[in-house]
PDB file of N, CA and C in Angstrom:
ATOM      1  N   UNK A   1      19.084 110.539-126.906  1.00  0.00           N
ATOM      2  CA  UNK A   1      20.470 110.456-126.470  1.00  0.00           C
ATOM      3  C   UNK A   1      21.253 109.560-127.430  1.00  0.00           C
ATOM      4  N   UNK A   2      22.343 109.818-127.510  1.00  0.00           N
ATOM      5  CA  UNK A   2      23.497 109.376-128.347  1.00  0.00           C
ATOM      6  C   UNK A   2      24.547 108.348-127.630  1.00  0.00           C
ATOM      7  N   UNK A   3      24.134 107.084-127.834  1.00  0.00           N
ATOM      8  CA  UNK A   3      25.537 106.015-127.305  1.00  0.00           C
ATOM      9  C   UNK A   3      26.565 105.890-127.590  1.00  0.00           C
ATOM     10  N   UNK A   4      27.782 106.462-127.015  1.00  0.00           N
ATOM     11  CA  UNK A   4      29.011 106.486-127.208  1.00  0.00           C
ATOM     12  C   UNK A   4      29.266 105.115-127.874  1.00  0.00           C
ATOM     13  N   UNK A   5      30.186 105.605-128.733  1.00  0.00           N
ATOM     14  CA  UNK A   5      30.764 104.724-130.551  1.00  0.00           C
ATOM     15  C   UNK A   5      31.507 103.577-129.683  1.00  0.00           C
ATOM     16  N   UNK A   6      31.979 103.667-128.810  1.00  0.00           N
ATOM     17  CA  UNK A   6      32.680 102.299-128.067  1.00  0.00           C
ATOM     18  C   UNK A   6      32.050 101.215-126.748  1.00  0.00           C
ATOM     19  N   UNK A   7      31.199 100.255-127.282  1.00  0.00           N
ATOM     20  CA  UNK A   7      30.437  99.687-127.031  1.00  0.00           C
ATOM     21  C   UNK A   7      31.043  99.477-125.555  1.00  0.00           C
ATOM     22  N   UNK A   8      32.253  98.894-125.261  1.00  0.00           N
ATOM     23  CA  UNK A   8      33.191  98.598-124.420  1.00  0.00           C
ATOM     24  C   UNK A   8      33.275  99.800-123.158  1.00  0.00           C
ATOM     25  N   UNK A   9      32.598 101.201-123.412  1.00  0.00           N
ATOM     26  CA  UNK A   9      32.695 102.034-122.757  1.00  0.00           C
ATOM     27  C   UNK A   9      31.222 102.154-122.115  1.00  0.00           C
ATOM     28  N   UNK A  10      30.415 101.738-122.339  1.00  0.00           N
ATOM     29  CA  UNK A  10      28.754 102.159-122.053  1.00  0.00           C
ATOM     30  C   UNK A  10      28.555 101.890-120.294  1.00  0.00           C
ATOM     31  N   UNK A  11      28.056 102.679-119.991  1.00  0.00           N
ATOM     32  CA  UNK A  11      27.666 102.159-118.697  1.00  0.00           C
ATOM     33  C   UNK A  11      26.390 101.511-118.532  1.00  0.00           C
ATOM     34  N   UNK A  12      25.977 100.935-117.560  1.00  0.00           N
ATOM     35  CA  UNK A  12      24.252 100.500-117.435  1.00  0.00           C
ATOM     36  C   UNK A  12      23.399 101.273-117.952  1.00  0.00           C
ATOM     37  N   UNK A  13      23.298 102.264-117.685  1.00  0.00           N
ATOM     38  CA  UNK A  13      22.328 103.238-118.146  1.00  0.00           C
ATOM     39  C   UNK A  13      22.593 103.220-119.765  1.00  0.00           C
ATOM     40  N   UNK A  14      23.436 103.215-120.352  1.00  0.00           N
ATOM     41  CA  UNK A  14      23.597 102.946-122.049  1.00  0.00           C
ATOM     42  C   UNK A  14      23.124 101.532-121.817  1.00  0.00           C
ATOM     43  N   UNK A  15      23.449 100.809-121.975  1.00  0.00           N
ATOM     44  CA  UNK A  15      22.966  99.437-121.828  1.00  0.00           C
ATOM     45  C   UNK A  15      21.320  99.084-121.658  1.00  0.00           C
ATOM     46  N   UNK A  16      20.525  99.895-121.232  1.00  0.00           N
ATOM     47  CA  UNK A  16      19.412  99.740-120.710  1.00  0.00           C
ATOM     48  C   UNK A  16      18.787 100.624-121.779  1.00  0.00           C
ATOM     49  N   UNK A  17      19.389 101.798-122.126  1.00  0.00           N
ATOM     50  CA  UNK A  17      19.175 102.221-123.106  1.00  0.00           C
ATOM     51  C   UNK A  17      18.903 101.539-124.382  1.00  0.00           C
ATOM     52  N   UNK A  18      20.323 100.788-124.887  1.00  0.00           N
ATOM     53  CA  UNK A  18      20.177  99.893-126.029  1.00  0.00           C
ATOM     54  C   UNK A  18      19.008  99.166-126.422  1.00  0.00           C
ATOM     55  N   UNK A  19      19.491  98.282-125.331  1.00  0.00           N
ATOM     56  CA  UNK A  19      18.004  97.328-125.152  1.00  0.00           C
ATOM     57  C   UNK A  19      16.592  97.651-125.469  1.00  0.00           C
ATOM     58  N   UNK A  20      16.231  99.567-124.399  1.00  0.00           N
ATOM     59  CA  UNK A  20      15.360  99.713-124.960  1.00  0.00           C
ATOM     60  C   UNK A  20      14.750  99.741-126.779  1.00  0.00           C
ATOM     61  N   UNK A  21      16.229 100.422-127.175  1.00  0.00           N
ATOM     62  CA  UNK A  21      16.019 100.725-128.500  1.00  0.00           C
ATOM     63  C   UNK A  21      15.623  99.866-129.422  1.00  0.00           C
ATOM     64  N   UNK A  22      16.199  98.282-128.804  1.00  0.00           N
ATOM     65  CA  UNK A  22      16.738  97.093-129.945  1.00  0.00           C
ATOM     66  C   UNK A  22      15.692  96.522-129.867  1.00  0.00           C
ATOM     67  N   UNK A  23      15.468  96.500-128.420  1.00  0.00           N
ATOM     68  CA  UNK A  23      14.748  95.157-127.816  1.00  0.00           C
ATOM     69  C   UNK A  23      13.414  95.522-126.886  1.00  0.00           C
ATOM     70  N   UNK A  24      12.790  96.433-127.125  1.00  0.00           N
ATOM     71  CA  UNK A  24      11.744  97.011-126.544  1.00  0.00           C
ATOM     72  C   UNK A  24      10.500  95.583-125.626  1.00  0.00           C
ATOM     73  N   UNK A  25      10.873  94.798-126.102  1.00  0.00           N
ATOM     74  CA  UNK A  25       9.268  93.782-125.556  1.00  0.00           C
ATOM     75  C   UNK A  25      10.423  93.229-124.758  1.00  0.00           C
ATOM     76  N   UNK A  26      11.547  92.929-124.559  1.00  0.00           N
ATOM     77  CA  UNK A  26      12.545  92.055-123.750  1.00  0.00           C
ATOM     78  C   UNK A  26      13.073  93.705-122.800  1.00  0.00           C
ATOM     79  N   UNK A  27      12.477  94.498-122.460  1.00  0.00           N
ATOM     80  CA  UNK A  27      12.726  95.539-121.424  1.00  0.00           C
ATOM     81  C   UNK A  27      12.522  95.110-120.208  1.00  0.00           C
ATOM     82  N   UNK A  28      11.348  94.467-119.966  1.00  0.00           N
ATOM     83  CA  UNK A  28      10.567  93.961-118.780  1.00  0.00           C
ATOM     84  C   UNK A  28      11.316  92.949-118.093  1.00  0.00           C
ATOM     85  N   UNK A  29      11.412  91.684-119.053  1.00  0.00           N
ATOM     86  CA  UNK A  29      12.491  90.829-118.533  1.00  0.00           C
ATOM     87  C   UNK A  29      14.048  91.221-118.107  1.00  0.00           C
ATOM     88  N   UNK A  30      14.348  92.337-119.138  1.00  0.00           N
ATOM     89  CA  UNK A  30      15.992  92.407-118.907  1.00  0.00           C
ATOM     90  C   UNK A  30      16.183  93.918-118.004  1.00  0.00           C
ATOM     91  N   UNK A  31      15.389  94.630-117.662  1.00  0.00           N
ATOM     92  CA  UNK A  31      15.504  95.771-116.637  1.00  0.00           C
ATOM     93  C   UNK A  31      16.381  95.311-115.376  1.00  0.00           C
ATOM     94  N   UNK A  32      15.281  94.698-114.406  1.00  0.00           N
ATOM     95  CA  UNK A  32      15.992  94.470-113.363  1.00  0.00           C
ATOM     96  C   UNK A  32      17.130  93.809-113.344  1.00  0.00           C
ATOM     97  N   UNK A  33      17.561  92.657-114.505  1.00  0.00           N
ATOM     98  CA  UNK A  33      18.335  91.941-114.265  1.00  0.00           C
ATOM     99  C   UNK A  33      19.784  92.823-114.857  1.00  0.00           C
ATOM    100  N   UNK A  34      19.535  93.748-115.732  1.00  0.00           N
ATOM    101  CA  UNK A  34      20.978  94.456-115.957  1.00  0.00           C
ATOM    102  C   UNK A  34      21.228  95.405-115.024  1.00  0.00           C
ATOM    103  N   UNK A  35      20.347  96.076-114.216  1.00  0.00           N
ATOM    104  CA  UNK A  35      20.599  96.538-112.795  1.00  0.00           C
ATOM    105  C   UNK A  35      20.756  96.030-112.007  1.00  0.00           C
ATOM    106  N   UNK A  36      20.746  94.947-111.618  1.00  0.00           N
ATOM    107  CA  UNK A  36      20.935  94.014-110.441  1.00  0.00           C
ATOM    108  C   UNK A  36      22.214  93.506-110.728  1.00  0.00           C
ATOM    109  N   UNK A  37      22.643  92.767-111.660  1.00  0.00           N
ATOM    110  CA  UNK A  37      24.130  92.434-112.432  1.00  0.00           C
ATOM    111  C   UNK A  37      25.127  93.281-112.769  1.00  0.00           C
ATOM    112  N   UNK A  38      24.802  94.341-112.932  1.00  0.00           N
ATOM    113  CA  UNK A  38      25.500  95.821-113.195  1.00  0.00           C
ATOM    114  C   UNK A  38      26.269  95.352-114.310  1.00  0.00           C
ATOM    115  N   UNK A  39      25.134  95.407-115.658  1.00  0.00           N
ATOM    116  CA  UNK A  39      25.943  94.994-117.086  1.00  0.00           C
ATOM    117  C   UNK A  39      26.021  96.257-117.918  1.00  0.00           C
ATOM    118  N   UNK A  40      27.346  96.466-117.920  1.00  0.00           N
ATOM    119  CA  UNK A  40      28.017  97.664-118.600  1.00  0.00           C
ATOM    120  C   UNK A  40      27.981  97.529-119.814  1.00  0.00           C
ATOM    121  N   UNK A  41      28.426  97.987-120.712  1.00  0.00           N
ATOM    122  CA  UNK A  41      29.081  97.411-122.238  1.00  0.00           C
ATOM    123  C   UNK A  41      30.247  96.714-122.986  1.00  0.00           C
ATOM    124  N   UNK A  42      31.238  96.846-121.704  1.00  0.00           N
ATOM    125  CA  UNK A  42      32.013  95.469-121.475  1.00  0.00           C
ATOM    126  C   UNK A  42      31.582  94.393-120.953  1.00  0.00           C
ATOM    127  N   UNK A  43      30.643  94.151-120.559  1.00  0.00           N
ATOM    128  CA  UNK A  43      29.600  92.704-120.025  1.00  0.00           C
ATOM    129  C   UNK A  43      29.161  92.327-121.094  1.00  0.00           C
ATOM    130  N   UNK A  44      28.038  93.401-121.456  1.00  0.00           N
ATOM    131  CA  UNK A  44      27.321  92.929-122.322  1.00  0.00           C
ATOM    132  C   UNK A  44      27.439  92.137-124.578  1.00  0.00           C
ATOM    133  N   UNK A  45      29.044  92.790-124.408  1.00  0.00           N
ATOM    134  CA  UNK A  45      29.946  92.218-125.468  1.00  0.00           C
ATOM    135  C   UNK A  45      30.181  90.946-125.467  1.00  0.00           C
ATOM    136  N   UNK A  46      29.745  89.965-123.590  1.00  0.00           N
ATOM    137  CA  UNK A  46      30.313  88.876-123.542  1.00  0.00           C
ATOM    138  C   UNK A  46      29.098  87.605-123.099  1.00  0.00           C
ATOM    139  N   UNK A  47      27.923  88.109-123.840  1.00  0.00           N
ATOM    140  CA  UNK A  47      27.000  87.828-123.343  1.00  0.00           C
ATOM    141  C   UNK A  47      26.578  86.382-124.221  1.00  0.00           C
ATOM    142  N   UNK A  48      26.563  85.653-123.585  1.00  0.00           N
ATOM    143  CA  UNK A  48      26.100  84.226-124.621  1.00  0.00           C
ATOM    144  C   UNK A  48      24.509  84.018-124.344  1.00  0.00           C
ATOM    145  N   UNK A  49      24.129  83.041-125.279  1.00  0.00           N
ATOM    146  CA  UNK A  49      22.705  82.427-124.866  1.00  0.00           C
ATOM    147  C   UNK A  49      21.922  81.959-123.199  1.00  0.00           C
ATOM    148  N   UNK A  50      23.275  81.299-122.730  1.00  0.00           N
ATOM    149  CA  UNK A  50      22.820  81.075-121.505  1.00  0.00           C
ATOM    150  C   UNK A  50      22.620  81.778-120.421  1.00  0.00           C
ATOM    151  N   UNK A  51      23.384  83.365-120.869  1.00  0.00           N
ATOM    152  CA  UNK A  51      23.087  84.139-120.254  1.00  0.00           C
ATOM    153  C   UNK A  51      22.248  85.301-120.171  1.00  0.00           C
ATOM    154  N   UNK A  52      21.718  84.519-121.226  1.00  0.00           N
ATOM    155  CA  UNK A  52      19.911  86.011-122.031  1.00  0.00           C
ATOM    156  C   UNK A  52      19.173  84.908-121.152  1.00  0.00           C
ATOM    157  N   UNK A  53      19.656  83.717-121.101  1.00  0.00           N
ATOM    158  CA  UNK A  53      18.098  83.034-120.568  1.00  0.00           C
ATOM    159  C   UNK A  53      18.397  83.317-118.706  1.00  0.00           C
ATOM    160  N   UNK A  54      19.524  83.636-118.275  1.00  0.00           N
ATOM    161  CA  UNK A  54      19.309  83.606-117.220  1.00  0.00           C
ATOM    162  C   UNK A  54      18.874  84.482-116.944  1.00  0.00           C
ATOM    163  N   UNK A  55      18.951  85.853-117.503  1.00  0.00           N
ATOM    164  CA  UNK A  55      19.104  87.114-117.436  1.00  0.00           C
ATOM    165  C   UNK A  55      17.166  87.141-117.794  1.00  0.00           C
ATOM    166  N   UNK A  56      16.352  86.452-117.745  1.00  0.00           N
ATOM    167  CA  UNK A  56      14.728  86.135-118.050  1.00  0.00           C
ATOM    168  C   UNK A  56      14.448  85.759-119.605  1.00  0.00           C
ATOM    169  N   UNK A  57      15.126  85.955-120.480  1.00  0.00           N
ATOM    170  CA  UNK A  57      14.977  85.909-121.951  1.00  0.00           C
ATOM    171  C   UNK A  57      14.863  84.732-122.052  1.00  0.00           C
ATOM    172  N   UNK A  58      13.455  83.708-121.700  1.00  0.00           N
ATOM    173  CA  UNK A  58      13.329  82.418-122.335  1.00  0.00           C
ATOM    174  C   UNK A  58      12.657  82.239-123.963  1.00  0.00           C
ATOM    175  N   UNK A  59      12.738  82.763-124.845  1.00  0.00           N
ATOM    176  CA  UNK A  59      12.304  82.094-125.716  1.00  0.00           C
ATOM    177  C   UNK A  59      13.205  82.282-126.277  1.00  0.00           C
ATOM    178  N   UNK A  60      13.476  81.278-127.274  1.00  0.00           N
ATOM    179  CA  UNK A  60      14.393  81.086-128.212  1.00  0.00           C
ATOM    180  C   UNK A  60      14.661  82.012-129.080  1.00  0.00           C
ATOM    181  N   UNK A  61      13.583  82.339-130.086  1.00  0.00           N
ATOM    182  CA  UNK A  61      13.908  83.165-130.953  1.00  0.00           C
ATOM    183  C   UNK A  61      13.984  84.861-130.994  1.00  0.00           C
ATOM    184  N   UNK A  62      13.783  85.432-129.524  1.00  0.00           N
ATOM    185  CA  UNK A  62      13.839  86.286-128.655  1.00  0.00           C
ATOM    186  C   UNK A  62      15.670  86.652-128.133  1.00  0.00           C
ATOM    187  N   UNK A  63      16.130  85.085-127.939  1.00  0.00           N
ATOM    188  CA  UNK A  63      17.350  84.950-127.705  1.00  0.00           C
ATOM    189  C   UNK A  63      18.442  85.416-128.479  1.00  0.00           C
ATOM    190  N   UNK A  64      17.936  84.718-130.149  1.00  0.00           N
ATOM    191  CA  UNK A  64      18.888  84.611-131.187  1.00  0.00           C
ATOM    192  C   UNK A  64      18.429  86.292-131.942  1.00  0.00           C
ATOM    193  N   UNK A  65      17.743  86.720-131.628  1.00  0.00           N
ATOM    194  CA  UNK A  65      17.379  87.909-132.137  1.00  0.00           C
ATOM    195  C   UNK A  65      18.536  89.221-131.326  1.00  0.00           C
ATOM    196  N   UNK A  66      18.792  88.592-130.319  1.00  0.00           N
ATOM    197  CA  UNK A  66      19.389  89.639-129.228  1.00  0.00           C
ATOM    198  C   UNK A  66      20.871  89.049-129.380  1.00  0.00           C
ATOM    199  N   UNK A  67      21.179  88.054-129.882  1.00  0.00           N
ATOM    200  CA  UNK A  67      22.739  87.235-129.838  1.00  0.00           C
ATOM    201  C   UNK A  67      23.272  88.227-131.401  1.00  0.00           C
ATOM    202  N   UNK A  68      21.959  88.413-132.442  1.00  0.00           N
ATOM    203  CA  UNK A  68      22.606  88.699-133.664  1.00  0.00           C
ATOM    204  C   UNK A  68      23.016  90.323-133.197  1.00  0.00           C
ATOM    205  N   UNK A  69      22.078  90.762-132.266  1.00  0.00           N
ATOM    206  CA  UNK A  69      22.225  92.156-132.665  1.00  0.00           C
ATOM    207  C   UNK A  69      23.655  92.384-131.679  1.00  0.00           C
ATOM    208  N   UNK A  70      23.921  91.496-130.263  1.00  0.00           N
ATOM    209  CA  UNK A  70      25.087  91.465-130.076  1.00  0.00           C
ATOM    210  C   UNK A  70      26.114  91.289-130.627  1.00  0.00           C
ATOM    211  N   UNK A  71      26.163  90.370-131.708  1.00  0.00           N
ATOM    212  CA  UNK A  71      27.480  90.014-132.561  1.00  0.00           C
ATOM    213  C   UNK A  71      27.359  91.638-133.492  1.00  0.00           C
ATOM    214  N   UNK A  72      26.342  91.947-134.155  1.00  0.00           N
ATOM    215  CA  UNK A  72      26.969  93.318-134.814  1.00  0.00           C
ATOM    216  C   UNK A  72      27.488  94.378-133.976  1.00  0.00           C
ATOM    217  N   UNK A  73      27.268  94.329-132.705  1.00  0.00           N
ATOM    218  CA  UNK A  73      27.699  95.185-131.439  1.00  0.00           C
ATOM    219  C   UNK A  73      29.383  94.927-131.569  1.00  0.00           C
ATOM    220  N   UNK A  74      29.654  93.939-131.708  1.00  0.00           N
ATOM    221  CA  UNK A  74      30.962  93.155-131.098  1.00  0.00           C
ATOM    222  C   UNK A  74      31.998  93.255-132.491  1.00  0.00           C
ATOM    223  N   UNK A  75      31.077  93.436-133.778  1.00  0.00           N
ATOM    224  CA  UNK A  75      31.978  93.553-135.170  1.00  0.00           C
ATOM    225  C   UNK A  75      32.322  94.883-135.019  1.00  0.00           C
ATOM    226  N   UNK A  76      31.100  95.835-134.782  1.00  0.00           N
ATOM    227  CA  UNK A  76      31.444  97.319-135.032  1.00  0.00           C
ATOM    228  C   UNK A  76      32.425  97.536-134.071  1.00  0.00           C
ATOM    229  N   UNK A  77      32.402  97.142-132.703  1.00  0.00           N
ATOM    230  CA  UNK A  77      33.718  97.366-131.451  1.00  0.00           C
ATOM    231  C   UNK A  77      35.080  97.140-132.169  1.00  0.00           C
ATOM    232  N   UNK A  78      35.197  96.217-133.092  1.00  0.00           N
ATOM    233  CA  UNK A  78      36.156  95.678-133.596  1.00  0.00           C
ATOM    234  C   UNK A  78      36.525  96.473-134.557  1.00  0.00           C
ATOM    235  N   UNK A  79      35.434  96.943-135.517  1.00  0.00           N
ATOM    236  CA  UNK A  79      36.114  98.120-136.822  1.00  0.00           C
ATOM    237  C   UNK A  79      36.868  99.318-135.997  1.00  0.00           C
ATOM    238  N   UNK A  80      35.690  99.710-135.155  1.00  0.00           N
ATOM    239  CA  UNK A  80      36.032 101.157-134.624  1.00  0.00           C
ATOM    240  C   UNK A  80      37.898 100.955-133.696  1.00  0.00           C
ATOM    241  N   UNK A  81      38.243 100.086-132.735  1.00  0.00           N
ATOM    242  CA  UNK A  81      39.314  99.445-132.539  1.00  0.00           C
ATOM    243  C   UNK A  81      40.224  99.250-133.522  1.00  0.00           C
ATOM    244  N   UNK A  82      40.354  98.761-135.152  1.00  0.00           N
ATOM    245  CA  UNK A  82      41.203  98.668-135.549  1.00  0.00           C
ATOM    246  C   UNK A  82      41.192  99.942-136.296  1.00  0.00           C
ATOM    247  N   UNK A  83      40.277 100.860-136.638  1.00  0.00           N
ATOM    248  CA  UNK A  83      40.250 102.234-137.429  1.00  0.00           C
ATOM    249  C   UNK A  83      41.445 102.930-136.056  1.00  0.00           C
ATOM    250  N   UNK A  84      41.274 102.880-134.722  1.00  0.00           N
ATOM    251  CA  UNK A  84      41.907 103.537-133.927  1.00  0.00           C
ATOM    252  C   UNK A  84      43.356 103.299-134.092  1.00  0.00           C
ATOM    253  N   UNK A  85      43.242 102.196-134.504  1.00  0.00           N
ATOM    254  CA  UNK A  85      45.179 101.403-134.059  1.00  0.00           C
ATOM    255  C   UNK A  85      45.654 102.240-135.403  1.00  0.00           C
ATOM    256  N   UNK A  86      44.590 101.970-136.812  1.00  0.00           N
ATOM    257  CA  UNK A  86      45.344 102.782-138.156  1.00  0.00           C
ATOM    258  C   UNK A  86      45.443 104.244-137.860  1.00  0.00           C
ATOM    259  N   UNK A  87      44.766 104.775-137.334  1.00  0.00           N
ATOM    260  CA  UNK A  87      44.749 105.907-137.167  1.00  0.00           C
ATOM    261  C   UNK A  87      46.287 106.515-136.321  1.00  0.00           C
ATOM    262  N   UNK A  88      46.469 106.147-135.422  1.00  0.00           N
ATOM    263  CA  UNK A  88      47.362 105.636-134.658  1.00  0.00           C
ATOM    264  C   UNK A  88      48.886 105.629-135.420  1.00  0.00           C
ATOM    265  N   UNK A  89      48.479 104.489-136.122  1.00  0.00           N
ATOM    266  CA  UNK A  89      49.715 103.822-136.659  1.00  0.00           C
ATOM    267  C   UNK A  89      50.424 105.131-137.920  1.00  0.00           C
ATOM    268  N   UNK A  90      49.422 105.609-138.101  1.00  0.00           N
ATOM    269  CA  UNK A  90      49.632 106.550-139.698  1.00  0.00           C
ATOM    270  C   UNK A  90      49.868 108.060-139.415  1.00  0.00           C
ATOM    271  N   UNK A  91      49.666 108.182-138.186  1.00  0.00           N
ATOM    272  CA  UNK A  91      49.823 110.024-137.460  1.00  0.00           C
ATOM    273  C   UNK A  91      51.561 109.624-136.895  1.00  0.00           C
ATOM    274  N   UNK A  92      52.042 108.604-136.959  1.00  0.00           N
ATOM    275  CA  UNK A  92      53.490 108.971-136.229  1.00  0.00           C
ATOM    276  C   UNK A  92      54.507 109.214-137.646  1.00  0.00           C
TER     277      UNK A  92
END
């Protein structure tokens, strides 16, 4: 399956998806807790450290592994967003 290009749009089920993809050994820990929290892809854009560890993700470098791949989550939201506004801006 194919995750829609706007991170901001994903539902849980994308989300759980991701994870699987990214983060396969942090599935176990983060299953129930993104079903139980109901973390969409607008959640999960806003996700800090303290909240991978609440979310079961205690080890550190488990953490920062999942923070980087969030921040490229959160750059690409941002290209694809301003490609829209040019796009936008250049069709009127």
């Amino acid at each position: 399956m194919v995750l829609p290009s706007h991170v901001s749009s994903w539902s849980v089920e994308d989300v759980l998806e991701w994870v699987q993809e990214q983060h396969p050994t942090q599935m176990a820990a983060l299953h129930k807790a993104i079903l139980k929290h109901g973390i969409s892809g607008r959640a999960l854009l806003r996700l800090k450290e303290h909240h991978l560890e609440q979310l079961g993700v205690k080890a550190e470098e488990q953490q920062q592994a999942i923070l980087q791949d969030l921040l490229l989550l959160r750059v690409h939201e941002e290209i694809n967003e301003l490609s829209q506004i040019c796009s936008e801006f250049f069709s009127e």
